[in-house]
Protein backbone atom coordinates (compact mmCIF):
# COMPACT_ATOMS: atom_id res chain seq x y z
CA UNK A 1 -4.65 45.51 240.97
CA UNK A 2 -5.99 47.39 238.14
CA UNK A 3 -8.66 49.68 239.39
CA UNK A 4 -10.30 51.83 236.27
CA UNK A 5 -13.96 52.04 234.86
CA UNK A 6 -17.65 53.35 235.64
CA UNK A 7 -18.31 51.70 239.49
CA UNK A 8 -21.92 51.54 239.00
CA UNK A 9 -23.26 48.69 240.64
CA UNK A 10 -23.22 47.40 244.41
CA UNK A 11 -23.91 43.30 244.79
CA UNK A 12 -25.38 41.38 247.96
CA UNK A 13 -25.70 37.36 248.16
CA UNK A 14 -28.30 35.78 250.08
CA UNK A 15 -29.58 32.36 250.47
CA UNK A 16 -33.11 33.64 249.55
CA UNK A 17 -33.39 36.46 246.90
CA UNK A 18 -37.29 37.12 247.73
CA UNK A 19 -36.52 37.77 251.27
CA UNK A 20 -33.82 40.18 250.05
CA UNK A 21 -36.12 42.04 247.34
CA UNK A 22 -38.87 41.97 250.46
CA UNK A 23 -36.26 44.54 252.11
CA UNK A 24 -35.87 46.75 249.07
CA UNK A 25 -39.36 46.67 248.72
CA UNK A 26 -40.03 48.08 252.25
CA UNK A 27 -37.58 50.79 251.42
CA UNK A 28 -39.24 51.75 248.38
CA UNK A 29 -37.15 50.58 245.63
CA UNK A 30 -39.19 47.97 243.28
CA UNK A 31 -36.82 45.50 241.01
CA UNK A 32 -35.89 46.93 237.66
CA UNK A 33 -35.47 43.06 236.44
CA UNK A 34 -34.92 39.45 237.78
CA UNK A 35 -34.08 36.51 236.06
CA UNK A 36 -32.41 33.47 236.08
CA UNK A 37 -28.73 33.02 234.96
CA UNK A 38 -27.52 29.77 233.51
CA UNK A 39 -24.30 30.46 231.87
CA UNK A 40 -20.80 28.96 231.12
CA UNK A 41 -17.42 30.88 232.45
CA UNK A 42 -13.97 30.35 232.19
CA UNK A 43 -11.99 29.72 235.50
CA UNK A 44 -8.77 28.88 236.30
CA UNK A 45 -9.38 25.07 236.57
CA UNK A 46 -11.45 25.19 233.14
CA UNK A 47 -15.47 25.66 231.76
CA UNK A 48 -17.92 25.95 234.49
CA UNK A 49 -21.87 26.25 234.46
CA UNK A 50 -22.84 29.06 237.08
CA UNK A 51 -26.66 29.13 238.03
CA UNK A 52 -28.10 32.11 240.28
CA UNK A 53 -31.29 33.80 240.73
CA UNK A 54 -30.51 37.26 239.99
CA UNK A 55 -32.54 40.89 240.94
CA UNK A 56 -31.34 44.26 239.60
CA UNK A 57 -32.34 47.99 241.10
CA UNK A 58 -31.81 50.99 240.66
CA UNK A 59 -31.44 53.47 243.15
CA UNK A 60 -30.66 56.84 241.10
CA UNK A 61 -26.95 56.17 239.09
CA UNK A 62 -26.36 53.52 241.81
CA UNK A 63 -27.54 49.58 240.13
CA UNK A 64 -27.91 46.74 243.63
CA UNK A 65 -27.39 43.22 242.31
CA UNK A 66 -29.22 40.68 244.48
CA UNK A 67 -27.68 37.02 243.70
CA UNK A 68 -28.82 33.81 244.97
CA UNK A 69 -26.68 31.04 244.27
CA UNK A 70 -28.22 28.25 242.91
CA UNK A 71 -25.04 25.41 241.38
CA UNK A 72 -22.21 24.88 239.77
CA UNK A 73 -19.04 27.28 239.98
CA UNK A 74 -21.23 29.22 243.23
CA UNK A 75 -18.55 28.62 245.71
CA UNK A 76 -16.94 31.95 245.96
CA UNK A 77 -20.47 33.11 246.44
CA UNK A 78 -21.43 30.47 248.81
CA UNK A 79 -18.34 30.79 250.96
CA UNK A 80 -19.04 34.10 251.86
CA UNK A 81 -22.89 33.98 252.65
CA UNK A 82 -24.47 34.64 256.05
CA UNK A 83 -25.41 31.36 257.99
CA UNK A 84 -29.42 32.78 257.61
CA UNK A 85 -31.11 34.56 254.94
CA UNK A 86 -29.38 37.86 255.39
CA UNK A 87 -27.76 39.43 252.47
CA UNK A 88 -24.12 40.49 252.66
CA UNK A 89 -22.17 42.58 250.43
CA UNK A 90 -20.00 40.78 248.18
CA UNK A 91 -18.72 42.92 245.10
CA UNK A 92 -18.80 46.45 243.47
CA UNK A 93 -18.56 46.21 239.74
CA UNK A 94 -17.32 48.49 236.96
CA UNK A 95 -17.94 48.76 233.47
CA UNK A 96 -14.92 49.61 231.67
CA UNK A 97 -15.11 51.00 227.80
CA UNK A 98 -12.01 48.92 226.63
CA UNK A 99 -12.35 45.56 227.25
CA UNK A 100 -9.30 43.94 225.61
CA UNK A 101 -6.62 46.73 227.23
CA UNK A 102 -8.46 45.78 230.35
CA UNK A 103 -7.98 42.17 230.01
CA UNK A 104 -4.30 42.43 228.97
CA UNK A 105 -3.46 43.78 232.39
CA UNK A 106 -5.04 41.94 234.89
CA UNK A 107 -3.11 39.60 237.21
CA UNK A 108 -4.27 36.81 236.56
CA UNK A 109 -3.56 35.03 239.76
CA UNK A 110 -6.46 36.90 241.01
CA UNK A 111 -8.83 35.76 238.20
CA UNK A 112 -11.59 33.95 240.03
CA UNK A 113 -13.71 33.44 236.52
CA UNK A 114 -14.60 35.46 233.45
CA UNK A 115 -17.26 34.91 230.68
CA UNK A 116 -19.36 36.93 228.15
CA UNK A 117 -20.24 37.02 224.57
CA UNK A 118 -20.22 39.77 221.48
CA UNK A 119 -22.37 42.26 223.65
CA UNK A 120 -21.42 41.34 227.31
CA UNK A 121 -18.22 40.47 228.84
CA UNK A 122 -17.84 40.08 232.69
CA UNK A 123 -15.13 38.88 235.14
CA UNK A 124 -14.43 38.62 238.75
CA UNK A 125 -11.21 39.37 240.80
CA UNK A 126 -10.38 37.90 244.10
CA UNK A 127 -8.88 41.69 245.88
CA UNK A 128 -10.13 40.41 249.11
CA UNK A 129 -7.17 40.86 250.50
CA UNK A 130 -6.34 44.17 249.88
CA UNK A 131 -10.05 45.40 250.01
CA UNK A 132 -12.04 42.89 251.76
CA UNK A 133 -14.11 42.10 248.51
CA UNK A 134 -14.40 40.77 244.89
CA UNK A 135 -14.25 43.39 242.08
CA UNK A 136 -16.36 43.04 238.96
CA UNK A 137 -15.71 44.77 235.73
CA UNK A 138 -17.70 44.13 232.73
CA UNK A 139 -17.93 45.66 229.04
CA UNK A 140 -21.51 46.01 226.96
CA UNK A 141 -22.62 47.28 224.32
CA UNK A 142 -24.74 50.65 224.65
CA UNK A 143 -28.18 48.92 223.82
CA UNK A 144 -27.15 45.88 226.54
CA UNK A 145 -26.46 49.02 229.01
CA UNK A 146 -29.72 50.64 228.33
CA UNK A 147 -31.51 47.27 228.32
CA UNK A 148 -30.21 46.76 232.19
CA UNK A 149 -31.60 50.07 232.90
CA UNK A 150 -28.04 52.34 232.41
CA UNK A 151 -28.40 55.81 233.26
């Protein structure tokens, strides 16, 4: 396991993301941004398309991801929601400021999928065995970082 980077950002799924942001809402924290995601990833078995509804807050330094899966590679998502429209936890996620000495030592029989572009690059790492969750670490640029609200 290669722990290092920023951990700035908590993540819940849920079957239904406006029933999620409801909650946030009654606590008083408004969404910073939602959107839909439609992008390709690498996995192990090859490309993948991964659609989700996505919702970002901020709570001081501390960003929430709400996800709701919507197709393709969703399964390690969808495995591991509730059976109603709760949310559960699913994955912390750190932004590291090397990406490529950061990709050179991960093990990659954890790699559950990775993906990106020249601003962005994101992957996911099964450590549910060791720490009963996913880990994400990503890389961006300073102007993608301030763009997702980045304190």
């Amino acid at each position: 396991m290669n722990l290092q980077g920023h951990h700035f950002q908590n993540a819940y799924i849920t079957r239904d993301i406006e029933k999620g942001l409801a909650t946030f809402k009654q606590w008083g924290v408004e969404p910073f941004m939602t959107h839909d995601a439609d992008i390709e990833v690498q996995t192990p078995s090859g490309p993948a398309r991964l659609v989700n509804k996505i919702a970002f807050l901020w709570v001081d330094d501390l960003q929430y991801e709400l996800i709701q899966p919507v197709s393709g590679f969703v399964d390690f998502y969808t495995d591991e929601l509730p059976a109603d429209d709760s949310m559960r936890f699913h994955h912390v996620c750190s932004r590291v400021t090397d990406w490529d000495a950061f990709r050179a030592g991960i093990d990659e029989s954890r790699l559950v999928l990775e993906g990106g572009h020249d601003h962005l690059r994101f992957c996911y790492i099964d450590a549910r065995d060791t720490v009963g969750h996913y880990l994400e670490f990503n890389w961006m640029v300073p102007e993608m970082w301030k763009a997702i609200g980045g304190r």
